[in-house]
C-alpha atoms as a PDB file:
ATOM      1  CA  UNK A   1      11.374  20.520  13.929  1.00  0.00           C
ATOM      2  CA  UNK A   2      13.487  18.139  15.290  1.00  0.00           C
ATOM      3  CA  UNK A   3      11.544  18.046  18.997  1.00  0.00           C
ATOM      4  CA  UNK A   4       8.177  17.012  16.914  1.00  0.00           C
ATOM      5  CA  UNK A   5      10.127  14.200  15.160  1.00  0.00           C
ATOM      6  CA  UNK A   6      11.358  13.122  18.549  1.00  0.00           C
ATOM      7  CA  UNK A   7       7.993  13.573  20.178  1.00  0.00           C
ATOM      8  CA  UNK A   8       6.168  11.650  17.563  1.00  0.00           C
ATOM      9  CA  UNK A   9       8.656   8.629  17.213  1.00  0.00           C
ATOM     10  CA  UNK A  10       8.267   8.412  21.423  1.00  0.00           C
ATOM     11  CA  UNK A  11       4.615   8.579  21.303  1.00  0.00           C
ATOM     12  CA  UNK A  12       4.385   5.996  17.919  1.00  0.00           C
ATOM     13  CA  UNK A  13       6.787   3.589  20.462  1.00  0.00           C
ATOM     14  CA  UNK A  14       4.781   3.821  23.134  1.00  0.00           C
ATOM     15  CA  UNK A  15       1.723   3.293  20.905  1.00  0.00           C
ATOM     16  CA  UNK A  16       3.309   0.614  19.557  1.00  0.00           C
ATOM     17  CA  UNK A  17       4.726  -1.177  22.945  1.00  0.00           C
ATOM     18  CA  UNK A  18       1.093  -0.798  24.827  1.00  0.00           C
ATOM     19  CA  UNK A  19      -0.132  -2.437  21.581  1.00  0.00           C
ATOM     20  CA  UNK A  20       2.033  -5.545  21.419  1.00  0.00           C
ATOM     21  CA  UNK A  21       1.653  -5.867  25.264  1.00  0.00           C
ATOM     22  CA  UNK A  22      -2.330  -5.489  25.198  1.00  0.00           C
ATOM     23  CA  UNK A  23      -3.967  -8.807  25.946  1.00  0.00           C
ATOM     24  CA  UNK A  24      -7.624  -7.647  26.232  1.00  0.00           C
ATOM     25  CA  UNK A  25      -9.851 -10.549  24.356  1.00  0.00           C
ATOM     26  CA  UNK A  26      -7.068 -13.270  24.529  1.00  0.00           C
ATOM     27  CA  UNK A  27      -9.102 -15.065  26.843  1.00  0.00           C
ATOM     28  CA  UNK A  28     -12.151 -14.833  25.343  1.00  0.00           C
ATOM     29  CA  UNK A  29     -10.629 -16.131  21.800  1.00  0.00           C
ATOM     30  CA  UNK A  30      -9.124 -18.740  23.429  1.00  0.00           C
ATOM     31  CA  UNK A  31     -12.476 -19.769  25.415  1.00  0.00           C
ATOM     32  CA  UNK A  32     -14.408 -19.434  21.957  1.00  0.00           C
ATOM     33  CA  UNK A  33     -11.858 -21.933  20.991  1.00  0.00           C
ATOM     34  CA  UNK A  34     -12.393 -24.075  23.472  1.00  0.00           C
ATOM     35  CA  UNK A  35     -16.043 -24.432  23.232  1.00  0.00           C
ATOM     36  CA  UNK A  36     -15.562 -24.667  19.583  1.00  0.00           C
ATOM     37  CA  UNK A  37     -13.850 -28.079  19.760  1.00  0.00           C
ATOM     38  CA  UNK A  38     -16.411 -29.317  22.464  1.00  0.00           C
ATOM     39  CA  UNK A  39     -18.916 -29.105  20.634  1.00  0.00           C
ATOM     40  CA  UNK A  40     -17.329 -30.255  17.240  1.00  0.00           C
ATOM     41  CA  UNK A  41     -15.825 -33.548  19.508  1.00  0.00           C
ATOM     42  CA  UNK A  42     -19.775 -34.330  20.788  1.00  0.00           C
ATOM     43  CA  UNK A  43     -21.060 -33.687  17.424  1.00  0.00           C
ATOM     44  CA  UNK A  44     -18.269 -36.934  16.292  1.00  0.00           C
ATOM     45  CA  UNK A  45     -19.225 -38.601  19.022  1.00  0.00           C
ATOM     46  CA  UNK A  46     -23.116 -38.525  18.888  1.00  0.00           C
ATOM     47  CA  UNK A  47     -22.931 -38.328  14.790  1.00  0.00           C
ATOM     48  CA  UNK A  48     -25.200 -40.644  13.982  1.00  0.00           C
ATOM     49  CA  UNK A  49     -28.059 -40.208  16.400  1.00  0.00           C
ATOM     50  CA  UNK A  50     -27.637 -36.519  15.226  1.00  0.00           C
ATOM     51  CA  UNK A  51     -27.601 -37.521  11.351  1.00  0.00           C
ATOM     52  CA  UNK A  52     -30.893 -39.765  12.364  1.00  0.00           C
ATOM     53  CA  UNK A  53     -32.340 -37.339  14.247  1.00  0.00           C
ATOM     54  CA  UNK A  54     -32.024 -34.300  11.155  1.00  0.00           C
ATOM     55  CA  UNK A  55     -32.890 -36.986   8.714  1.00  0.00           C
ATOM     56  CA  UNK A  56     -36.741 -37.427  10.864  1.00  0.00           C
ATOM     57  CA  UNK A  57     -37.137 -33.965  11.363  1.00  0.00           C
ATOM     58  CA  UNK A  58     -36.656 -33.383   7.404  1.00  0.00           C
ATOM     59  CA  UNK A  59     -39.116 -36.341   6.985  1.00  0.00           C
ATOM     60  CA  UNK A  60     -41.651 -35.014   8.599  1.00  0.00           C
ATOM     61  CA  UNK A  61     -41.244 -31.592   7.460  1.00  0.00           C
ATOM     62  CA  UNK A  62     -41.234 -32.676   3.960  1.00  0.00           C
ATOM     63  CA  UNK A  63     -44.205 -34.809   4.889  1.00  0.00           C
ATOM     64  CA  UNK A  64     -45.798 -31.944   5.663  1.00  0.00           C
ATOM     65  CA  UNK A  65     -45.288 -29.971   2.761  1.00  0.00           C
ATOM     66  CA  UNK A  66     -46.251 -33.131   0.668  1.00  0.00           C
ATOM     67  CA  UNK A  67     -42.869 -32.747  -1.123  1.00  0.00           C
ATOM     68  CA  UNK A  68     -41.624 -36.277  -2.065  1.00  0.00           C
ATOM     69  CA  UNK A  69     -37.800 -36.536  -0.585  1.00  0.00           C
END
């Protein structure tokens, strides 16, 4: 009884070491960061042209439709 307790504990450290020392996807969380604040920094940059530019398109949509915005 006592070798299954001492082979499980081993293999739940081992588990457990491989686990905290895994670093698969780091760098593609970090890179989805990344790209997150790009595009949140042009989008304060260029807000206005982008607020005039959905404000037209929902114009003219709404034109369209004959739905008076």
């Amino acid at each position: 009884m006592d070798r299954k307790m001492i082979s499980l504990q081993v293999r739940a450290e081992s588990w457990l070491k491989r686990f905290l020392e895994k670093e698969d996807g780091d760098t593609n969380f970090v890179s989805i960061i990344v790209i997150i604040v790009i595009i949140l920094a042009i989008a304060g940059i260029f807000r206005d042209q982008l607020t005039k530019a959905v404000r037209g398109v929902m114009d003219n949509l709404l034109g369209f439709l004959g739905v008076d915005g």
